[in-house]
Protein backbone atom coordinates (compact mmCIF):
# COMPACT_ATOMS: atom_id res chain seq x y z
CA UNK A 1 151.97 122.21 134.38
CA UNK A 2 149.11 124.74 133.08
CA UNK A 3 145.65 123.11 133.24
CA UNK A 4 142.96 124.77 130.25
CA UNK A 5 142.27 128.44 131.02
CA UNK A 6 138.68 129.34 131.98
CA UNK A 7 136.88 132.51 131.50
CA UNK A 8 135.99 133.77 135.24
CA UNK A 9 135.23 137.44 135.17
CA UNK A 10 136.01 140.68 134.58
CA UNK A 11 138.70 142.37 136.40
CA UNK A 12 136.06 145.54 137.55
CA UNK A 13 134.10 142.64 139.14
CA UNK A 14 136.60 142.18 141.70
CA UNK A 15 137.26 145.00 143.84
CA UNK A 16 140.75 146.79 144.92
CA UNK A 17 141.75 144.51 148.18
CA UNK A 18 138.56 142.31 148.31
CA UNK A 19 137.86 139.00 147.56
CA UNK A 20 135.71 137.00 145.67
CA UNK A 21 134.63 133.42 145.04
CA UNK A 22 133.77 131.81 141.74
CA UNK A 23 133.08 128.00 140.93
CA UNK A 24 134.94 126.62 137.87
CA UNK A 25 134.11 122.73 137.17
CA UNK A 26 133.10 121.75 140.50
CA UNK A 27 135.50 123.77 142.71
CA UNK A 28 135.19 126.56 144.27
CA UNK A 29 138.03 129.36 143.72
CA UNK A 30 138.80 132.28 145.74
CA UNK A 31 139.60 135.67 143.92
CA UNK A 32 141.67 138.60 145.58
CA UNK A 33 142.82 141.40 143.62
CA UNK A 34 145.81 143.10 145.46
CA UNK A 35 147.67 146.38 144.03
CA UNK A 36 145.94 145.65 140.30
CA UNK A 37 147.25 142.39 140.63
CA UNK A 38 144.87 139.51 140.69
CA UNK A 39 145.26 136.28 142.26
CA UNK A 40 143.37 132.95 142.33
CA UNK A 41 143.76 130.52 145.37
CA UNK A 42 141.47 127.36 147.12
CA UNK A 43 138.59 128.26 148.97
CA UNK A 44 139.57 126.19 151.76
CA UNK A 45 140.97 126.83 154.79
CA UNK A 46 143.79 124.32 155.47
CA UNK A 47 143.27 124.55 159.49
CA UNK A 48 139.82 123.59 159.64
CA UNK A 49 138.41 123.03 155.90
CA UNK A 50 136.10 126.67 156.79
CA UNK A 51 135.46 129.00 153.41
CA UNK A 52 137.15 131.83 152.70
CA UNK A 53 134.89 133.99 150.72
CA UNK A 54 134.10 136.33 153.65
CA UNK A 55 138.37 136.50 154.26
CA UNK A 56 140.42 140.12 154.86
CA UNK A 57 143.40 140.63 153.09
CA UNK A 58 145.37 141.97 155.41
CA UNK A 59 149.26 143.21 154.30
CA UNK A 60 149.31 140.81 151.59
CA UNK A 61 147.98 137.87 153.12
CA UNK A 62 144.37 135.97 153.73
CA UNK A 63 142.88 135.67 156.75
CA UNK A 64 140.72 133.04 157.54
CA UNK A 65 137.26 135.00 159.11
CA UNK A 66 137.46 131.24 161.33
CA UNK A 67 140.18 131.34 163.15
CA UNK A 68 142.75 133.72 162.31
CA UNK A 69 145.15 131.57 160.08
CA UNK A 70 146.50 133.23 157.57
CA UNK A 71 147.70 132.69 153.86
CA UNK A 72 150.26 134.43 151.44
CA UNK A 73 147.47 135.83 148.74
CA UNK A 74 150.75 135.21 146.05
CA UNK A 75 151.66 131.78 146.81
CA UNK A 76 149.68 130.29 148.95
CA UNK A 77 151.76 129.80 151.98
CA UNK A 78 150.56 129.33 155.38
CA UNK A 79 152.13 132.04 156.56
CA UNK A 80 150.38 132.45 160.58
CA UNK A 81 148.92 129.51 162.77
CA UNK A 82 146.97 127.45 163.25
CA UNK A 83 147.03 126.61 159.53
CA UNK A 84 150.45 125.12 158.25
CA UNK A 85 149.73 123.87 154.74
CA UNK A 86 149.45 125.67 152.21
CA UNK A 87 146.38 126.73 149.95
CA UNK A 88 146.15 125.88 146.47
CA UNK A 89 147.09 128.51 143.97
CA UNK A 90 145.92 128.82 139.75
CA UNK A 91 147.43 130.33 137.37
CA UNK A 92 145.55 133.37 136.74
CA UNK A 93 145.56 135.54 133.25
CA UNK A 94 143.91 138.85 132.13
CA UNK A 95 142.84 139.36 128.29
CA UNK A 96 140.52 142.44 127.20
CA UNK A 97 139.76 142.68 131.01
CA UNK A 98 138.45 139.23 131.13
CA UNK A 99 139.59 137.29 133.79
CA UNK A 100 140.90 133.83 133.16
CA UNK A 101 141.60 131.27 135.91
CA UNK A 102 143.76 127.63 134.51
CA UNK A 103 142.57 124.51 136.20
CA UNK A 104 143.67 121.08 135.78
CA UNK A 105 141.22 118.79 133.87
């Protein structure tokens, strides 16, 4: 189910293979742009509940800056201990370079 889109950012505000973290109603949202591609996931850390706005994105995946743990930047997988749930992912949609992030109401 698609929650109500929200107006973020634009895309030249995130840069090629970094990160950055944006609040939308309350919660905190982690953006990583990878190959063009943008991508919107929980900034949480499943392991230990540490923040992931100071992450790597290392071959495709999130590190945690904590402890190592990484997380599938498309999915959300826990995809390298000591995490093994998985993050939260949003739908995420670009219009006239604005980025738009869907979150359930």
């Amino acid at each position: 189910m698609t929650g109500q889109f929200v107006k973020v950012c634009r895309v030249e505000d995130i840069l090629a293979g970094a990160t950055r973290v944006v609040e939308i109603e309350g919660r905190t949202i982690l953006l990583a742009k990878l190959n063009g591609e943008v991508f919107a996931l929980q900034n949480m850390c499943t392991h230990d509940g540490g923040l992931l706005g100071d992450a790597d994105i290392i071959d495709g995946q999130i590190e945690c800056p904590r402890h190592g743990a990484r997380f599938d930047i498309k999915t959300g997988e826990a995809t390298q201990m000591p995490a093994v749930a998985e993050l939260d992912t949003y739908e995420v949609k670009i219009e006239d370079g604005d980025v738009y992030v869907a979150v359930d109401k």
